[in-house]
C-alpha atoms as a PDB file:
ATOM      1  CA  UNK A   1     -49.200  21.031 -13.102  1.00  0.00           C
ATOM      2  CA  UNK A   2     -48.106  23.078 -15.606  1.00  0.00           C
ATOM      3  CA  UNK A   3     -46.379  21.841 -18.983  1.00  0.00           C
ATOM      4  CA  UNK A   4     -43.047  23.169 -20.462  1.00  0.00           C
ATOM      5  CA  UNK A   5     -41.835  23.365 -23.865  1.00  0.00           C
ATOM      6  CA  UNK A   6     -40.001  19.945 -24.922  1.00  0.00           C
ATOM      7  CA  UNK A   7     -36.689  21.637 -26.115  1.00  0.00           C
ATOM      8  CA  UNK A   8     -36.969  23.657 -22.536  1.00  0.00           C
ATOM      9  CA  UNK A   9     -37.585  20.133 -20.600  1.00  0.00           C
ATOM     10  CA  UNK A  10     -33.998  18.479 -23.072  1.00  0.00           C
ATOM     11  CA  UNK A  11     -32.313  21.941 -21.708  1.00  0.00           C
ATOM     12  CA  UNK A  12     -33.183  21.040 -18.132  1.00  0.00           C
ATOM     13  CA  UNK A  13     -32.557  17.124 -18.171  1.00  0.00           C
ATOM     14  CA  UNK A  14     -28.877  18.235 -20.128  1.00  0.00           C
ATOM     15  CA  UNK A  15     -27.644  20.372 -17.357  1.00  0.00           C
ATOM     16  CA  UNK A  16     -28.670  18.009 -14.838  1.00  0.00           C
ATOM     17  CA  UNK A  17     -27.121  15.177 -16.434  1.00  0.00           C
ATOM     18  CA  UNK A  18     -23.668  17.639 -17.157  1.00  0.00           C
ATOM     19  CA  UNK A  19     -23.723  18.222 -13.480  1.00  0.00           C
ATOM     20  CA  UNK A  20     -23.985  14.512 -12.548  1.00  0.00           C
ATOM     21  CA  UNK A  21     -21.219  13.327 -14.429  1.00  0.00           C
ATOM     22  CA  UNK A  22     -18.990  16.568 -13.137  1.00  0.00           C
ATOM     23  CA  UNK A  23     -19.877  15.301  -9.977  1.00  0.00           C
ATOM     24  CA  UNK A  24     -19.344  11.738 -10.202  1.00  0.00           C
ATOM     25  CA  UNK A  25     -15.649  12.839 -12.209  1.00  0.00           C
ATOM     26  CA  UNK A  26     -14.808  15.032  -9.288  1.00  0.00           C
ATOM     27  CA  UNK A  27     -15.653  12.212  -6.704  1.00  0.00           C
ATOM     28  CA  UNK A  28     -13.480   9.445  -8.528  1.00  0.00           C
ATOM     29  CA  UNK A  29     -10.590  11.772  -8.996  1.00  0.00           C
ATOM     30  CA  UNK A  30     -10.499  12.355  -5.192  1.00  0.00           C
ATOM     31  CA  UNK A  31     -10.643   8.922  -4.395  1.00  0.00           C
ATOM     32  CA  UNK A  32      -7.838   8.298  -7.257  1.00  0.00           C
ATOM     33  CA  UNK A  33      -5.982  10.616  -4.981  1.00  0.00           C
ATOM     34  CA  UNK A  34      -6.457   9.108  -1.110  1.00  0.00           C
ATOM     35  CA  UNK A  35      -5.495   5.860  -3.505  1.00  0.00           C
ATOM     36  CA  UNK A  36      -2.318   7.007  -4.429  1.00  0.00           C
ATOM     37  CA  UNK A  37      -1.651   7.696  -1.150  1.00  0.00           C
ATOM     38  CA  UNK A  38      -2.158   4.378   0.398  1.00  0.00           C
ATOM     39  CA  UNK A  39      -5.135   5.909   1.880  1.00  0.00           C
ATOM     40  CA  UNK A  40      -8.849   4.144   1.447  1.00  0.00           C
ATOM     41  CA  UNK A  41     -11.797   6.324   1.248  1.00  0.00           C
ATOM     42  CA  UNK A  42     -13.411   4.908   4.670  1.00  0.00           C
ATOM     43  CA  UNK A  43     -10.273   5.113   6.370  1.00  0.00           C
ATOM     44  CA  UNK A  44      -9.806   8.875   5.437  1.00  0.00           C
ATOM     45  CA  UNK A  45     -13.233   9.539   6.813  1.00  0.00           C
ATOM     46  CA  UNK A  46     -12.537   7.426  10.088  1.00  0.00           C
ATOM     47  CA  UNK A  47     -11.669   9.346  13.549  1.00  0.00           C
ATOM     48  CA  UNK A  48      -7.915   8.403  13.875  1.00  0.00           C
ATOM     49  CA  UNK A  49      -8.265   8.478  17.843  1.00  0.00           C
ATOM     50  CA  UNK A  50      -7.433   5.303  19.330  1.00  0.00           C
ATOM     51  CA  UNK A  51      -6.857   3.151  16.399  1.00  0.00           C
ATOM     52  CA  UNK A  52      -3.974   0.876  16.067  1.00  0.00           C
ATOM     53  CA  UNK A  53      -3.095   0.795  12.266  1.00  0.00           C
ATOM     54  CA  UNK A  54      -1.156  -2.572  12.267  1.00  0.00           C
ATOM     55  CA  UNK A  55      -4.513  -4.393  13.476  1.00  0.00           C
ATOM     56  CA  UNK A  56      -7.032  -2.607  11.346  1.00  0.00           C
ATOM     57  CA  UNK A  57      -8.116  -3.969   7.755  1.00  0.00           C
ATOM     58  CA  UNK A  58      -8.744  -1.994   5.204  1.00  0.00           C
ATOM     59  CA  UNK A  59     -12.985  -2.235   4.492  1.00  0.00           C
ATOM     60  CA  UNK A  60     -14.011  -3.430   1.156  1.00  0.00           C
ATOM     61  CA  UNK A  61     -17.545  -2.451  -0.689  1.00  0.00           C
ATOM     62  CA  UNK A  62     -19.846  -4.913  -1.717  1.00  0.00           C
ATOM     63  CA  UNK A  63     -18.877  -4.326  -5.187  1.00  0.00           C
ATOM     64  CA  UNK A  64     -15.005  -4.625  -4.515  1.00  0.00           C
ATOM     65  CA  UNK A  65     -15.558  -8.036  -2.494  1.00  0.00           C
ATOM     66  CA  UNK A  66     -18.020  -8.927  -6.021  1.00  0.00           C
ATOM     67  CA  UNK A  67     -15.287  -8.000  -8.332  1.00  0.00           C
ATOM     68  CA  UNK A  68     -12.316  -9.425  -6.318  1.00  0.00           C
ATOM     69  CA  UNK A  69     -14.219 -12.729  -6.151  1.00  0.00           C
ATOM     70  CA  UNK A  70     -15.525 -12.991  -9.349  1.00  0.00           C
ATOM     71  CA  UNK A  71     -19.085 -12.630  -8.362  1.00  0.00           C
ATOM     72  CA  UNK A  72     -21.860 -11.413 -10.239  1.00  0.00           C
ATOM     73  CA  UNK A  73     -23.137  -7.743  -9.114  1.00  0.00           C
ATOM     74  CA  UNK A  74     -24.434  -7.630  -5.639  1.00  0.00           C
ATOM     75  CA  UNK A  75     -23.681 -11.380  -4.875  1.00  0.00           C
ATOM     76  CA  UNK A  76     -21.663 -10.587  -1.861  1.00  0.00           C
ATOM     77  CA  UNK A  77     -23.971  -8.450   0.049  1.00  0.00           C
ATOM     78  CA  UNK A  78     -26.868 -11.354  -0.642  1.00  0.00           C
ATOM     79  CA  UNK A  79     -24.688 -13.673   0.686  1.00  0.00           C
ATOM     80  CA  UNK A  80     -23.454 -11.350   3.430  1.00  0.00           C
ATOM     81  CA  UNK A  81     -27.640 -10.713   4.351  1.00  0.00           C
ATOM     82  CA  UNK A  82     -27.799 -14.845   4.168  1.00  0.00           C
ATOM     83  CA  UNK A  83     -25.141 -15.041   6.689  1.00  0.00           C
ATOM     84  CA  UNK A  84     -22.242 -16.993   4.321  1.00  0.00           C
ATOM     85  CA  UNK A  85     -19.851 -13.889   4.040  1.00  0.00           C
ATOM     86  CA  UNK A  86     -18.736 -12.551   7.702  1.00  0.00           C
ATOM     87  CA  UNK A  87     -19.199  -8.765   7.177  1.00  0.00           C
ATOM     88  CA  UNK A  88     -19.590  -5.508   9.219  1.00  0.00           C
ATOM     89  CA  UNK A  89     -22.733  -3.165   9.113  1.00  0.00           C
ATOM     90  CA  UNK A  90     -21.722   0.711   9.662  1.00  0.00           C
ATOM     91  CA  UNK A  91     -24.076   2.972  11.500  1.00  0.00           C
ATOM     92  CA  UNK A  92     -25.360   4.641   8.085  1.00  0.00           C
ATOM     93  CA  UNK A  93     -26.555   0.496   7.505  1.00  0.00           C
ATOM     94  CA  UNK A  94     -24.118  -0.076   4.648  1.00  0.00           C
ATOM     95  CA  UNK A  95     -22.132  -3.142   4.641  1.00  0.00           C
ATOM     96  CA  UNK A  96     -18.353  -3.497   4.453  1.00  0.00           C
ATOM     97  CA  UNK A  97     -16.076  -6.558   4.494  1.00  0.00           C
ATOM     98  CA  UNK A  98     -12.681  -7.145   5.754  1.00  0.00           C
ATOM     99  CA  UNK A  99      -9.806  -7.395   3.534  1.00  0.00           C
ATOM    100  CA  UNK A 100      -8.223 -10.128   5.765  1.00  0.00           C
ATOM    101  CA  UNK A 101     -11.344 -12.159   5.497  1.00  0.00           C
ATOM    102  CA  UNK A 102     -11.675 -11.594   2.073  1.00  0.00           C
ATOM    103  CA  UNK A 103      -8.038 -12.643   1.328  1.00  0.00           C
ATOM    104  CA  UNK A 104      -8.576 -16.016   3.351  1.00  0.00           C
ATOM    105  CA  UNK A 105     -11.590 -17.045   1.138  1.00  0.00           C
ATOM    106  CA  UNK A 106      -9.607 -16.114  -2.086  1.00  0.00           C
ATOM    107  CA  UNK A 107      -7.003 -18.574  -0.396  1.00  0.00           C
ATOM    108  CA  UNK A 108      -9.326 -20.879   0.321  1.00  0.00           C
ATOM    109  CA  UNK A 109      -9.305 -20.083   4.302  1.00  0.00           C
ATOM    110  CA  UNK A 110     -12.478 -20.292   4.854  1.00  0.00           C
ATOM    111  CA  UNK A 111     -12.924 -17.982   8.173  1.00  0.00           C
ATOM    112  CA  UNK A 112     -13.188 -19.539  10.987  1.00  0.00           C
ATOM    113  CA  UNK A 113     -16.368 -18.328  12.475  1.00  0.00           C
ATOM    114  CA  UNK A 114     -18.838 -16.415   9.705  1.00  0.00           C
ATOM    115  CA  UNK A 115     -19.692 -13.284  11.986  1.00  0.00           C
ATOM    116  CA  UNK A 116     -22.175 -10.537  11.743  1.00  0.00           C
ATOM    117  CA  UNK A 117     -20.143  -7.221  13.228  1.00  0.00           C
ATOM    118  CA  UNK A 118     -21.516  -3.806  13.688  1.00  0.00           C
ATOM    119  CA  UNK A 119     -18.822  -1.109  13.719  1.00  0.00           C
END
């Protein structure tokens, strides 16, 4: 393995980081955007065919559900993997909650059945 210079290796490490923070920038902004528009980032990337909008609930990331409940970081999906949050897995494995079910625990409806769903 060859060695490079240490100012070359800060050079490197610089741009990478300057194009990982344009990156993450660009991401947020576009999700400011589907925001705005009433739109949530899952949804926009959901096939529209066959969907009833006025019985679907918006999805919520682990980290939402941890802020919205006051939880510490990553509470929510350990609970969720425990089986004491209901919660959906999507094909890619990641785990999503439903609004509605997070709105009834906030208050204090516990749901009535805590189910594991796969989308």
């Amino acid at each position: 393995m060859a060695t490079i210079p240490l100012s070359q290796a800060k050079r490197r490490a610089s741009s990478a980081l300057r194009a990982l923070i344009r990156a993450a920038e660009e991401y947020l902004q576009a999700e400011a955007e589907l925001r705005q528009r009433g739109v949530h980032a899952m949804q926009a990337a959901a096939p529209k065919a066959g969907v009833n909008e006025e019985t679907t609930d918006e999805l919520l990331r682990p980290l939402d559900v941890d802020v919205l409940l006051r939880y510490p970081t990553g509470q929510s999906k350990r609970l969720a993997r425990r089986g004491l949050l209901p919660f959906l897995t999507l094909p890619d494995g990641e785990i999503r909650f439903r609004q509605s079910d997070i709105n009834g625990i906030i208050a204090g409806n516990a749901p009535a059945t805590l189910r594991k769903d796969t989308v």
